[in-house]
PDB file of N, CA and C in Angstrom:
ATOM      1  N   UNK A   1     131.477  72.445  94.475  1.00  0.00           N
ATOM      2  CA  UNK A   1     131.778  72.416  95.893  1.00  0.00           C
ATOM      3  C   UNK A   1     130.473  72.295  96.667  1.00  0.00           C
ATOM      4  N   UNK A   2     130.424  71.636  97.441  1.00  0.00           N
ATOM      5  CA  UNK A   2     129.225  71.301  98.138  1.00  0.00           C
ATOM      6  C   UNK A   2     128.783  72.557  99.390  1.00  0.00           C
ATOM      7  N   UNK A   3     127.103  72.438  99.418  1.00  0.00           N
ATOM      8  CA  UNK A   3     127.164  74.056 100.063  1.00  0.00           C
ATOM      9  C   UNK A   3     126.978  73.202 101.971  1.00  0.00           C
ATOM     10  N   UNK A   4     127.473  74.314 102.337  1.00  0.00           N
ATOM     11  CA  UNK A   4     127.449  74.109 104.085  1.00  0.00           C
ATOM     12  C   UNK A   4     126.098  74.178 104.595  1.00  0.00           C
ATOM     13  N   UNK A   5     125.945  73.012 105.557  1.00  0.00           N
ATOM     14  CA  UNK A   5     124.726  72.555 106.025  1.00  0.00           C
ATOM     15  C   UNK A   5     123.890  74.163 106.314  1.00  0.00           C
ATOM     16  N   UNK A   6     124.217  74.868 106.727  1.00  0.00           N
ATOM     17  CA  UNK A   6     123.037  75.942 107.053  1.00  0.00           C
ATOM     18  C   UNK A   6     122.573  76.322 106.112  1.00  0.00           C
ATOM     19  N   UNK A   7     123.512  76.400 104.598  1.00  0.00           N
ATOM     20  CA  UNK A   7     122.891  77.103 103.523  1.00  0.00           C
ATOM     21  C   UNK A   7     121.901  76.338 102.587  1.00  0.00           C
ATOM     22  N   UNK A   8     121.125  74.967 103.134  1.00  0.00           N
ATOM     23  CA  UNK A   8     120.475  74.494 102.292  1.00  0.00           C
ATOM     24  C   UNK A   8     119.538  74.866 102.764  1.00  0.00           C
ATOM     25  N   UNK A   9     118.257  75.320 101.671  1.00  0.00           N
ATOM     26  CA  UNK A   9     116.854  75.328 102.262  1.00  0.00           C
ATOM     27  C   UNK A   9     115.933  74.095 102.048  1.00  0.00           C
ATOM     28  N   UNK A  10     115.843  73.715 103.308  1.00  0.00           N
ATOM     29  CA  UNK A  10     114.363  72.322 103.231  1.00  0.00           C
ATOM     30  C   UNK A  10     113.520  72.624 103.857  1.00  0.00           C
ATOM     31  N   UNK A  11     112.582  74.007 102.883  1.00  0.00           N
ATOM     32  CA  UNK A  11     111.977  74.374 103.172  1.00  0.00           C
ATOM     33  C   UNK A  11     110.408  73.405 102.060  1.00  0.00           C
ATOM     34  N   UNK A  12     109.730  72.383 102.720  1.00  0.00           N
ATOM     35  CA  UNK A  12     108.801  72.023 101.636  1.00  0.00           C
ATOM     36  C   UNK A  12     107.903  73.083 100.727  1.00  0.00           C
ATOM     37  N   UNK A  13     107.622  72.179  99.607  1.00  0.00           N
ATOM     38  CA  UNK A  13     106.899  73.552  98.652  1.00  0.00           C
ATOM     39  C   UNK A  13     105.771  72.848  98.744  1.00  0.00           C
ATOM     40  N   UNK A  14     104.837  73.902  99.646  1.00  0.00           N
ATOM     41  CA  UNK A  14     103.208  73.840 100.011  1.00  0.00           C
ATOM     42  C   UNK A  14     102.183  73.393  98.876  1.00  0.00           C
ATOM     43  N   UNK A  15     102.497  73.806  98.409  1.00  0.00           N
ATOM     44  CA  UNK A  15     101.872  73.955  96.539  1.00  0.00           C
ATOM     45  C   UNK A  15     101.836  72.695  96.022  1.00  0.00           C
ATOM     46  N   UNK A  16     102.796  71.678  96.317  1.00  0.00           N
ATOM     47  CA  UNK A  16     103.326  70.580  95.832  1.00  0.00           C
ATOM     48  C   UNK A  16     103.348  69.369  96.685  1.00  0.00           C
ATOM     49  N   UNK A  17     102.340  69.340  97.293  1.00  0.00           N
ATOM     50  CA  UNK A  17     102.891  67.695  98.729  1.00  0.00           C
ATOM     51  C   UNK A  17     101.919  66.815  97.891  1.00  0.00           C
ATOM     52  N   UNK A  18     102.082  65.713  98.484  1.00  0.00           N
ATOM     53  CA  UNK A  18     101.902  64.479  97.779  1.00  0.00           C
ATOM     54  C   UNK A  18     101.914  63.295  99.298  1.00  0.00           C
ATOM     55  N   UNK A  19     100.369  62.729  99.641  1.00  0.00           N
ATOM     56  CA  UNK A  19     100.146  61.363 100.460  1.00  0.00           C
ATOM     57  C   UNK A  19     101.189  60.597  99.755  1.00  0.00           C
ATOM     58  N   UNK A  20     101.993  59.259  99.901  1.00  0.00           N
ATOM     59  CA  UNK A  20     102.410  58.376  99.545  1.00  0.00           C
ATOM     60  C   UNK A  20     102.128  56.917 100.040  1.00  0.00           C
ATOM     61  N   UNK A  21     101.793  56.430  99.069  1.00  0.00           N
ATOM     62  CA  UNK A  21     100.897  54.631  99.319  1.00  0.00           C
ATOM     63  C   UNK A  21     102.081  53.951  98.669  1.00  0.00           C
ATOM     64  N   UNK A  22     102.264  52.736  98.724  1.00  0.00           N
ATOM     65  CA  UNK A  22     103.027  51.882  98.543  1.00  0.00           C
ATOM     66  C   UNK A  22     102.073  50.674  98.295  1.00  0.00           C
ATOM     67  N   UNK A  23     102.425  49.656  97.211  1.00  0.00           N
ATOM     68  CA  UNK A  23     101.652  48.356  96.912  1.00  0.00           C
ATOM     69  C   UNK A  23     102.755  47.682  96.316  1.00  0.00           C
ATOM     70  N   UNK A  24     103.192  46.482  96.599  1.00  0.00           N
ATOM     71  CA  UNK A  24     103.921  45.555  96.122  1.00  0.00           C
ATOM     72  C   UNK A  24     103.387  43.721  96.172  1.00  0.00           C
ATOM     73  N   UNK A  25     103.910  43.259  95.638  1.00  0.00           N
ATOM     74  CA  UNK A  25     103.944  41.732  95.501  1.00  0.00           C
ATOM     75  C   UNK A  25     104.732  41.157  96.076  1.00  0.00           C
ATOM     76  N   UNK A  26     105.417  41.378  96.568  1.00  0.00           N
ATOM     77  CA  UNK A  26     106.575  41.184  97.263  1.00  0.00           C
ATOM     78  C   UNK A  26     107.774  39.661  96.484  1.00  0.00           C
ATOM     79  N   UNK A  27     107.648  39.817  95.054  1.00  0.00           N
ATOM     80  CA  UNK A  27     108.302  39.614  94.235  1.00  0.00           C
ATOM     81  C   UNK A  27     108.647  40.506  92.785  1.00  0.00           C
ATOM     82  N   UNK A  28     108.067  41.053  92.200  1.00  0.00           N
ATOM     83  CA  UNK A  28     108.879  41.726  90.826  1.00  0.00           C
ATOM     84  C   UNK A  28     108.894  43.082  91.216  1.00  0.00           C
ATOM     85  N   UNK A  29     107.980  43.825  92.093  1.00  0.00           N
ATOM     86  CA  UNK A  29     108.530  45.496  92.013  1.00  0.00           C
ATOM     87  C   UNK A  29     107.216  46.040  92.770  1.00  0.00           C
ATOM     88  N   UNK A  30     106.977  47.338  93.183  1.00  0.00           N
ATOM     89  CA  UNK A  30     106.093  47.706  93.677  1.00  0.00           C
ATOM     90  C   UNK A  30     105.701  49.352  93.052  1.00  0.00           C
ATOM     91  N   UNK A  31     104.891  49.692  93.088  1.00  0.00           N
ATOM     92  CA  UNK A  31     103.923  50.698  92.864  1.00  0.00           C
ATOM     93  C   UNK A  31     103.407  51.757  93.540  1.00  0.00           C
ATOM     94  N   UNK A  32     104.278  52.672  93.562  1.00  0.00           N
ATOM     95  CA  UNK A  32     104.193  53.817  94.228  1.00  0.00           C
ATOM     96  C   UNK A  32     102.992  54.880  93.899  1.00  0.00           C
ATOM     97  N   UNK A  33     101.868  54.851  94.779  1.00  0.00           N
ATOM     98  CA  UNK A  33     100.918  55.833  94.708  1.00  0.00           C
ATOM     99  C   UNK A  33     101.052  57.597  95.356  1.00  0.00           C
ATOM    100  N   UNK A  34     100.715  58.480  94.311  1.00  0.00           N
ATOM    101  CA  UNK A  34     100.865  60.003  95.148  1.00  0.00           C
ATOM    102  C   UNK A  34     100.009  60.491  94.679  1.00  0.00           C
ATOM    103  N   UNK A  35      99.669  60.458  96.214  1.00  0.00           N
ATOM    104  CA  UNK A  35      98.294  61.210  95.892  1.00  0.00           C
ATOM    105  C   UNK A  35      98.340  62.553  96.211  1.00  0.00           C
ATOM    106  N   UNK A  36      97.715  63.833  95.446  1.00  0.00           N
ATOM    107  CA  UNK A  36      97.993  65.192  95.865  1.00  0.00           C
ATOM    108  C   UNK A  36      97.175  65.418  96.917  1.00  0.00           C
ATOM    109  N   UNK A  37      97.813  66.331  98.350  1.00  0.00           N
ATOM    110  CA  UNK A  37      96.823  66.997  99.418  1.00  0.00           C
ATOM    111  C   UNK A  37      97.447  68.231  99.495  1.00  0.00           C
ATOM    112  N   UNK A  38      96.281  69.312 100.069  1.00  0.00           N
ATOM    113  CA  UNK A  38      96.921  70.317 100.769  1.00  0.00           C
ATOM    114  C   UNK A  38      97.426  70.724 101.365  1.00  0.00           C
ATOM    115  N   UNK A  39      98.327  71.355 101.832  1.00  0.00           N
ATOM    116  CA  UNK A  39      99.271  71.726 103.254  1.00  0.00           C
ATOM    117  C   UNK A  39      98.453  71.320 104.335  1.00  0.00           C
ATOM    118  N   UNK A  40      97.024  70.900 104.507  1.00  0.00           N
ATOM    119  CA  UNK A  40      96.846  71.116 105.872  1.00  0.00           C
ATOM    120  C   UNK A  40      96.456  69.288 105.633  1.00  0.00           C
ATOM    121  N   UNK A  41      96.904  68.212 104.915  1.00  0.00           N
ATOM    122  CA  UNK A  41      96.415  66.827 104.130  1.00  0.00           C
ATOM    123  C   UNK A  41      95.250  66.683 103.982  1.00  0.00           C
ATOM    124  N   UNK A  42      94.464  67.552 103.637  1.00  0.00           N
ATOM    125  CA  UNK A  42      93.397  67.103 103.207  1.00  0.00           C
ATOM    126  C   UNK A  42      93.438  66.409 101.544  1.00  0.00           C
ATOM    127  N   UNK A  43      92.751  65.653 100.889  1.00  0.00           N
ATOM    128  CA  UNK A  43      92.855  65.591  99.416  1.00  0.00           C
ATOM    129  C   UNK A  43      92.641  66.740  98.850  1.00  0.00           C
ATOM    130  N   UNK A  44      93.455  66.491  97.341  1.00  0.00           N
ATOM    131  CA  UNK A  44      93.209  67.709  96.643  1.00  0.00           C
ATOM    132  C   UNK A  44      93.053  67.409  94.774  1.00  0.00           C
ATOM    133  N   UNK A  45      91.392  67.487  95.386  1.00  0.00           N
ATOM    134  CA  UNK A  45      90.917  66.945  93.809  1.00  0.00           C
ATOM    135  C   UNK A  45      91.744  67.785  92.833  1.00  0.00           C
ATOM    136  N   UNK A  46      92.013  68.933  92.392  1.00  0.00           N
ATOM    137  CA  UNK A  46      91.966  69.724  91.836  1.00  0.00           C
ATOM    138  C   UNK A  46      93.476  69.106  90.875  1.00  0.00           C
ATOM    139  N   UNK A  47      94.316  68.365  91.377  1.00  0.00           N
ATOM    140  CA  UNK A  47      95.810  67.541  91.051  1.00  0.00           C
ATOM    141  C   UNK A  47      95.397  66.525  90.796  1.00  0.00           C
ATOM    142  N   UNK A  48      96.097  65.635  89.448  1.00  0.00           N
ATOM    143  CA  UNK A  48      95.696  64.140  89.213  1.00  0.00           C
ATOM    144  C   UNK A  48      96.849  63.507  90.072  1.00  0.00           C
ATOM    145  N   UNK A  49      96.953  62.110  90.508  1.00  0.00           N
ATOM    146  CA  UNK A  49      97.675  61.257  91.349  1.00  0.00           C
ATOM    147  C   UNK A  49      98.785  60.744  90.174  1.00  0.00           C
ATOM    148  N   UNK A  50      99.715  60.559  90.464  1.00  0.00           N
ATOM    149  CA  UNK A  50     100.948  60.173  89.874  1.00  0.00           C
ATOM    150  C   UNK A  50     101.529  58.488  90.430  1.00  0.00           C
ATOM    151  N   UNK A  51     101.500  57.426  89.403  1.00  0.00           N
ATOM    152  CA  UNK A  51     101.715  56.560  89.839  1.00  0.00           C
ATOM    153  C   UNK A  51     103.406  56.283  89.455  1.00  0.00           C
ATOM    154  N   UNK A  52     103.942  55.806  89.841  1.00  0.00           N
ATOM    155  CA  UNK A  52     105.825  55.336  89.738  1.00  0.00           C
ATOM    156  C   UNK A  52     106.084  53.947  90.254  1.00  0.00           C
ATOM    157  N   UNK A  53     106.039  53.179  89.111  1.00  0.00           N
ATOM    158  CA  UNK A  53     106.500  51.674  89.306  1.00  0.00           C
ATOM    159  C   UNK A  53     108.024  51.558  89.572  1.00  0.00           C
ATOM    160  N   UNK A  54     108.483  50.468  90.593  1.00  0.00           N
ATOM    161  CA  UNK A  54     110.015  50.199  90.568  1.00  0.00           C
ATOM    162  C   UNK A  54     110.309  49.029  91.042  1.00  0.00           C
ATOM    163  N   UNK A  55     111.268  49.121  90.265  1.00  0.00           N
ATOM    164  CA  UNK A  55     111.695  47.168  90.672  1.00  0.00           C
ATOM    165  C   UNK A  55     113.322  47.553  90.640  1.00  0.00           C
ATOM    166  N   UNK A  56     114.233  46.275  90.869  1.00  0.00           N
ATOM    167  CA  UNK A  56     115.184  45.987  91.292  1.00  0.00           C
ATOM    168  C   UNK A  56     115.796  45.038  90.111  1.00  0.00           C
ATOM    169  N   UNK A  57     116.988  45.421  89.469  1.00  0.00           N
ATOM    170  CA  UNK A  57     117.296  44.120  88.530  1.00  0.00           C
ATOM    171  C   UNK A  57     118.778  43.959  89.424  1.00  0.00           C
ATOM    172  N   UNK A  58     119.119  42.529  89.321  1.00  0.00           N
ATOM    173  CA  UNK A  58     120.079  42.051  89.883  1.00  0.00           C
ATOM    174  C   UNK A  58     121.457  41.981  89.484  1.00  0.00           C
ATOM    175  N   UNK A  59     122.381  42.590  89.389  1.00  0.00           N
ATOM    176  CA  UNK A  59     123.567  42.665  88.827  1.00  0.00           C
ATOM    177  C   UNK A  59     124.614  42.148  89.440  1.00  0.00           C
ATOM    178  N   UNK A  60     125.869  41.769  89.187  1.00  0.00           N
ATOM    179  CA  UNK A  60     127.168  41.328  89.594  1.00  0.00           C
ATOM    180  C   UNK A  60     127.292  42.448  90.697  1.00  0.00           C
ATOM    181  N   UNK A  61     127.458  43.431  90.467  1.00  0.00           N
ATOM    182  CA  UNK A  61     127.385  44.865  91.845  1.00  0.00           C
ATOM    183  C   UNK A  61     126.372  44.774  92.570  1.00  0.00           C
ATOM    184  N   UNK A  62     125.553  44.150  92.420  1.00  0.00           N
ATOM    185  CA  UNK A  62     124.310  44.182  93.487  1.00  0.00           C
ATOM    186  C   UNK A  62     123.187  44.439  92.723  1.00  0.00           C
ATOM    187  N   UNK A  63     121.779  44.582  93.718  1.00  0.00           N
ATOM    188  CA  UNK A  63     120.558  45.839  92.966  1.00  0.00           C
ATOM    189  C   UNK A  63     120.927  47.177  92.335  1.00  0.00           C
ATOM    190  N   UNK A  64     120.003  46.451  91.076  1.00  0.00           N
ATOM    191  CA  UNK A  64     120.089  47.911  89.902  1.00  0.00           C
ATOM    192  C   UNK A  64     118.721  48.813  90.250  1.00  0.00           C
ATOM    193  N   UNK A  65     118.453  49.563  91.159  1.00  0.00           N
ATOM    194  CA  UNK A  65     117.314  50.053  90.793  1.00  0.00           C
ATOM    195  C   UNK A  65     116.543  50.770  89.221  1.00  0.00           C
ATOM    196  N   UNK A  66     115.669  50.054  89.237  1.00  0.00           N
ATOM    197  CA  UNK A  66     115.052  50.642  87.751  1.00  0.00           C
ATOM    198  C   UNK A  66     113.239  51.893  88.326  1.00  0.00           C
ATOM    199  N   UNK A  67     112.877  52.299  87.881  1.00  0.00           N
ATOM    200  CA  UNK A  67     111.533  53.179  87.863  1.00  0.00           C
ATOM    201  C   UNK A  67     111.103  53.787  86.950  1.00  0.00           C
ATOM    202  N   UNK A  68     109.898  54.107  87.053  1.00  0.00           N
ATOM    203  CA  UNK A  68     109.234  54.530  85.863  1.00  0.00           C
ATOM    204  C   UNK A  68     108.066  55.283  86.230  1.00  0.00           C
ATOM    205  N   UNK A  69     107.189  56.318  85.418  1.00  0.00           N
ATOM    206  CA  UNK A  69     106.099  56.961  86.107  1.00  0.00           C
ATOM    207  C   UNK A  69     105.477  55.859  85.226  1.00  0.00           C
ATOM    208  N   UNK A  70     104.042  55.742  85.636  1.00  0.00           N
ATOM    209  CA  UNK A  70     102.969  54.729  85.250  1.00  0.00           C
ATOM    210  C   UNK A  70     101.626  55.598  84.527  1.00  0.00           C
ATOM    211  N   UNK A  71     102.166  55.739  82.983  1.00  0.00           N
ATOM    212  CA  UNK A  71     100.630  56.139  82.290  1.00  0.00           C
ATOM    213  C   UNK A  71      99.578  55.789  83.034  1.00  0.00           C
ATOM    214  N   UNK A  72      98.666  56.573  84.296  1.00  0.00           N
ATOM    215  CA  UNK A  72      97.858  55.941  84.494  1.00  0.00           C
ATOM    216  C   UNK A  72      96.932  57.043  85.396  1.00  0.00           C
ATOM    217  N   UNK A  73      95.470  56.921  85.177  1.00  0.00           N
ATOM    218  CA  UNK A  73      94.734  57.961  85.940  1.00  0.00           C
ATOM    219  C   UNK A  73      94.214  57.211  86.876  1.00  0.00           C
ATOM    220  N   UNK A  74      94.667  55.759  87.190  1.00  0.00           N
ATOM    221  CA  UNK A  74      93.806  55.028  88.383  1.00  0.00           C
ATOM    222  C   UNK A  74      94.717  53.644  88.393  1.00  0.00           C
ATOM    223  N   UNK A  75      94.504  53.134  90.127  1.00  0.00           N
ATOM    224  CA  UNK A  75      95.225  52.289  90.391  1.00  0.00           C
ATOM    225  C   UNK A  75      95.413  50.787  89.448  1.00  0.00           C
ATOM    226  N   UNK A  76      93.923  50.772  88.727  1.00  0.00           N
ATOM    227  CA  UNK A  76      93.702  49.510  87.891  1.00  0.00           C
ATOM    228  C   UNK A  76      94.824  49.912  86.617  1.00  0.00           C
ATOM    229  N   UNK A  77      94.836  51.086  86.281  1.00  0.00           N
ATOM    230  CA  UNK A  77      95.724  51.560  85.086  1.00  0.00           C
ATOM    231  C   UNK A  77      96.850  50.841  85.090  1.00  0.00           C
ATOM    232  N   UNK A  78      97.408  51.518  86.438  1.00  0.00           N
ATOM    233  CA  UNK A  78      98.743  51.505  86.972  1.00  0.00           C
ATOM    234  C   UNK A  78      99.326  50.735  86.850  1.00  0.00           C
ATOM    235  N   UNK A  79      98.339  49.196  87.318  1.00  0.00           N
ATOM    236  CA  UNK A  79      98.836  47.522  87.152  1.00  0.00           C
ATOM    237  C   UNK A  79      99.006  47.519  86.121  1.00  0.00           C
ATOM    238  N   UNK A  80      98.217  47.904  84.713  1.00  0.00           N
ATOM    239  CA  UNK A  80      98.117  47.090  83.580  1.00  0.00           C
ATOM    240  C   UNK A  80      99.048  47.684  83.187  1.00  0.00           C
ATOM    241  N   UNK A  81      99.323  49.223  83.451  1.00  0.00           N
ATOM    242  CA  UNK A  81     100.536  49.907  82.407  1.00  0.00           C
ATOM    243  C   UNK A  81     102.174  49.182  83.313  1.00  0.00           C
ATOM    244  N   UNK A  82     102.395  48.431  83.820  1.00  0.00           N
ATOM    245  CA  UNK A  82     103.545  48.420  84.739  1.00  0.00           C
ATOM    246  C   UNK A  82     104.505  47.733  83.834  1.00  0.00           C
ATOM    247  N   UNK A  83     104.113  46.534  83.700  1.00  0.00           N
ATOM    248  CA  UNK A  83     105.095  45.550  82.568  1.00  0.00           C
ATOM    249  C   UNK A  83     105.912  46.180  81.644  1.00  0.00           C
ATOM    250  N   UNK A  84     104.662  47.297  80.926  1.00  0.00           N
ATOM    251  CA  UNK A  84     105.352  47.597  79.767  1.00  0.00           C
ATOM    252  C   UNK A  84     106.188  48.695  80.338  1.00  0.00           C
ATOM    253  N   UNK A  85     105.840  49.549  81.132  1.00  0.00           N
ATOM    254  CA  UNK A  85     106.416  50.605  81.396  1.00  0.00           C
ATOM    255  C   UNK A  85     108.066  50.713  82.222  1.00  0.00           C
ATOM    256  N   UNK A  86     108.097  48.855  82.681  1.00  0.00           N
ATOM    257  CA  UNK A  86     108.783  49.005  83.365  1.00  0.00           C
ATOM    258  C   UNK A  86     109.758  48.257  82.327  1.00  0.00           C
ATOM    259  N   UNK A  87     109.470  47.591  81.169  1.00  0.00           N
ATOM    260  CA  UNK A  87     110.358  47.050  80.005  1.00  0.00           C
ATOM    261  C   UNK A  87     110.931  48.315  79.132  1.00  0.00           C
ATOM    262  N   UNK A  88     110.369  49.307  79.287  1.00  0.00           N
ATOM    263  CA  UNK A  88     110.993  50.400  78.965  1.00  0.00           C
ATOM    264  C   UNK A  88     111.890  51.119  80.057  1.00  0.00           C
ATOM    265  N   UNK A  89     111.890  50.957  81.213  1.00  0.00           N
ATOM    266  CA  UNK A  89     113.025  51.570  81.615  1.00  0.00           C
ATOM    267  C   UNK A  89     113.725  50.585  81.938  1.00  0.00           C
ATOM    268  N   UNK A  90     113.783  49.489  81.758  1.00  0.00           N
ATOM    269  CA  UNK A  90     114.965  48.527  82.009  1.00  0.00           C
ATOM    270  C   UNK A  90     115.885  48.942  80.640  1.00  0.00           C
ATOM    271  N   UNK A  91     115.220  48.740  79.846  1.00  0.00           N
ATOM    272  CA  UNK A  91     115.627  48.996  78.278  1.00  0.00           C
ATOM    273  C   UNK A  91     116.546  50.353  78.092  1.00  0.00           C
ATOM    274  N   UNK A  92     116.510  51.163  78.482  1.00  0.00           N
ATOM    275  CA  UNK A  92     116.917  52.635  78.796  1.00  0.00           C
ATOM    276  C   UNK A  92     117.763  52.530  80.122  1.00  0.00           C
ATOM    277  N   UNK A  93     117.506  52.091  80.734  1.00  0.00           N
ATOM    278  CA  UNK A  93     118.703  52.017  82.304  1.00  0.00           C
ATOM    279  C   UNK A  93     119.806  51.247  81.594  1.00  0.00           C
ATOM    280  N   UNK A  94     119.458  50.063  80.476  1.00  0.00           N
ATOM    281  CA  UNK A  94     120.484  48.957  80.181  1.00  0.00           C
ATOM    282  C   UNK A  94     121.404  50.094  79.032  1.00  0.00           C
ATOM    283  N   UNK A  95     120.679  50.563  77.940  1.00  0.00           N
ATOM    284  CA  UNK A  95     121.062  51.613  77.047  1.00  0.00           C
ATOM    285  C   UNK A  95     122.244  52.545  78.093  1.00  0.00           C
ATOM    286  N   UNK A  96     121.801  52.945  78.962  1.00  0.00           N
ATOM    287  CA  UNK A  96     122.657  54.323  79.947  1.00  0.00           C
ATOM    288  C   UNK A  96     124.090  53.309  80.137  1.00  0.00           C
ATOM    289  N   UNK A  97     123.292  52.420  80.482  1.00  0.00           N
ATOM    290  CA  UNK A  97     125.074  51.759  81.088  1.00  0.00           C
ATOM    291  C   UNK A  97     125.781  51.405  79.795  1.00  0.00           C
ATOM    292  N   UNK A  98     125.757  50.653  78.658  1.00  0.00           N
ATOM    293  CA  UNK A  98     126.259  50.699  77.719  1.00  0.00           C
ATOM    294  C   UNK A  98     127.083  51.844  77.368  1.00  0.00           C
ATOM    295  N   UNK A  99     126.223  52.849  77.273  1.00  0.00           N
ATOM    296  CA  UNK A  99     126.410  53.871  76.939  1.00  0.00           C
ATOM    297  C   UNK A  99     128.080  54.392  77.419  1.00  0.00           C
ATOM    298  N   UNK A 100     127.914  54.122  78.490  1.00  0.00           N
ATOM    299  CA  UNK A 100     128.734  54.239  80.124  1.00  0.00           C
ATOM    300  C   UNK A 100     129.688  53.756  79.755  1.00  0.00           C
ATOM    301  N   UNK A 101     130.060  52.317  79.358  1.00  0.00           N
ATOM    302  CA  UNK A 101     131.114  51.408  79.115  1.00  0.00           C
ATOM    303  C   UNK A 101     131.373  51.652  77.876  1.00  0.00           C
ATOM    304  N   UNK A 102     131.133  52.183  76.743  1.00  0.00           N
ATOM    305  CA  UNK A 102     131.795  52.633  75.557  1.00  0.00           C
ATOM    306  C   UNK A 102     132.602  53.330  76.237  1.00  0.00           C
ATOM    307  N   UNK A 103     132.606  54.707  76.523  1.00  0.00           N
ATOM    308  CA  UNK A 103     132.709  55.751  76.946  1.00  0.00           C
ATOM    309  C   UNK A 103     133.974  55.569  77.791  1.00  0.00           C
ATOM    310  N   UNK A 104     133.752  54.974  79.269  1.00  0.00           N
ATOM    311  CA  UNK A 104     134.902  54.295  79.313  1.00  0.00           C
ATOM    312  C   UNK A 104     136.123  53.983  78.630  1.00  0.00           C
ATOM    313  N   UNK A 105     135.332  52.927  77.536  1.00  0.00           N
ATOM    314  CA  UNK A 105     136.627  52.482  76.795  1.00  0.00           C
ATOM    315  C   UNK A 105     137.279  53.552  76.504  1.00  0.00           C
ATOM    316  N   UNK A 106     136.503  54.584  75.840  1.00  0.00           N
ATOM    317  CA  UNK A 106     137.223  55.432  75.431  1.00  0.00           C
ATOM    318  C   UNK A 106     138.025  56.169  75.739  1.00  0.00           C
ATOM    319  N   UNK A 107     137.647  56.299  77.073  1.00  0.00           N
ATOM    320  CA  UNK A 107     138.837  56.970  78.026  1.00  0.00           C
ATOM    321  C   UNK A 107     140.011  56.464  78.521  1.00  0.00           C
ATOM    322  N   UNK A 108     139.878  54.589  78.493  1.00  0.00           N
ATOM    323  CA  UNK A 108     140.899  54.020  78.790  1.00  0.00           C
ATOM    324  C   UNK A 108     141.970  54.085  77.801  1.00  0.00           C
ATOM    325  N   UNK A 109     141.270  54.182  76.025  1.00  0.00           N
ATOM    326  CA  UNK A 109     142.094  54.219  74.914  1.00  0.00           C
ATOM    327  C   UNK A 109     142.569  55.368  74.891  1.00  0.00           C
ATOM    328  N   UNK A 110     142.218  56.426  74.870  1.00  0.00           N
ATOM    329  CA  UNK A 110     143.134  57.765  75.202  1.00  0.00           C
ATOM    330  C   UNK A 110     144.070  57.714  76.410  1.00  0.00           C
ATOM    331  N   UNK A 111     144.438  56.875  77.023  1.00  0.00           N
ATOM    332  CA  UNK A 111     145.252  56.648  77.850  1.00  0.00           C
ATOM    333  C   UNK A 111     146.458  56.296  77.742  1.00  0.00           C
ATOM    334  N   UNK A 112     146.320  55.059  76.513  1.00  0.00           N
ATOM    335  CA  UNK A 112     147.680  54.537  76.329  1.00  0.00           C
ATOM    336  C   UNK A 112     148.436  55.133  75.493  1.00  0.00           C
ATOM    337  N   UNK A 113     150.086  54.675  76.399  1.00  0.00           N
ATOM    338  CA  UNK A 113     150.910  55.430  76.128  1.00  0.00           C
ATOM    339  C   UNK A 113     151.904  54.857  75.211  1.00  0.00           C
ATOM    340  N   UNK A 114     152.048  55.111  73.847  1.00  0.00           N
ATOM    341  CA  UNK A 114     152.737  54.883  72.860  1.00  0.00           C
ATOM    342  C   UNK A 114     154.385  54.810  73.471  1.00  0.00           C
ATOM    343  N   UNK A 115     155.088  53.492  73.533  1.00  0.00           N
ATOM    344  CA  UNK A 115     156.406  53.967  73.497  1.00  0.00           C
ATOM    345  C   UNK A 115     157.079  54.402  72.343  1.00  0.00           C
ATOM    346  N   UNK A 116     158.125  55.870  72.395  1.00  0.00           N
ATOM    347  CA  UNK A 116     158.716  56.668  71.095  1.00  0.00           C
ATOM    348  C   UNK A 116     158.192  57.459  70.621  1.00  0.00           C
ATOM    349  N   UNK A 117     156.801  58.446  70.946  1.00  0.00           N
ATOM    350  CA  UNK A 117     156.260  58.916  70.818  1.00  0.00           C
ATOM    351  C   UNK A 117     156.177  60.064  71.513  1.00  0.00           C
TER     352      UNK A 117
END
């Protein structure tokens, strides 16, 4: 059951903020930079930066969003690790849905109803 608007806390966790950069090509996917700062934004050497590649695969339903974090301690990383990183979560997003449509079936086959039975 879903909780009632007053009872959610969005309260940010100080401890945990993150600048956000954005870099794209403006064809296969773009590259999400986070960089760690302190509550007050200053940088904060003390946290490594977290890179997250994402692209879009195109399906009969529309955009599939795909993402991935990017093995990488620097923006040059980031590029080189993207391809592969992002052939692995296509690979694994494609796996989930499979997964999905067995599963399905299976539920559709427990469905039918034997006449005389």
């Amino acid at each position: 059951m879903p909780q009632a608007p007053s009872s959610v806390d969005f309260a940010l966790d100080r401890q945990n903020l993150y600048r956000e950069e954005n870099y794209t090509d403006l064809n296969v996917g773009a590259i999400r930079r986070l960089i760690p700062v302190h509550p007050d934004g200053t940088p904060d050497p003390a946290r490594t930066e977290v890179f997250v590649g994402t692209a879009h695969l195109m399906t009969p339903g529309g955009p599939l969003p795909v993402q991935a974090v990017l093995p990488a301690n620097n923006f040059a990383e980031a590029l080189n690790s993207f391809p592969a990183a992002m052939q692995g979560a296509m690979a694994e997003t494609l796996e989930e849905l499979q997964e999905m449509q067995r599963e399905q079936k299976r539920q559709d086959a427990s469905r039918i109803i034997v006449p005389g039975r």
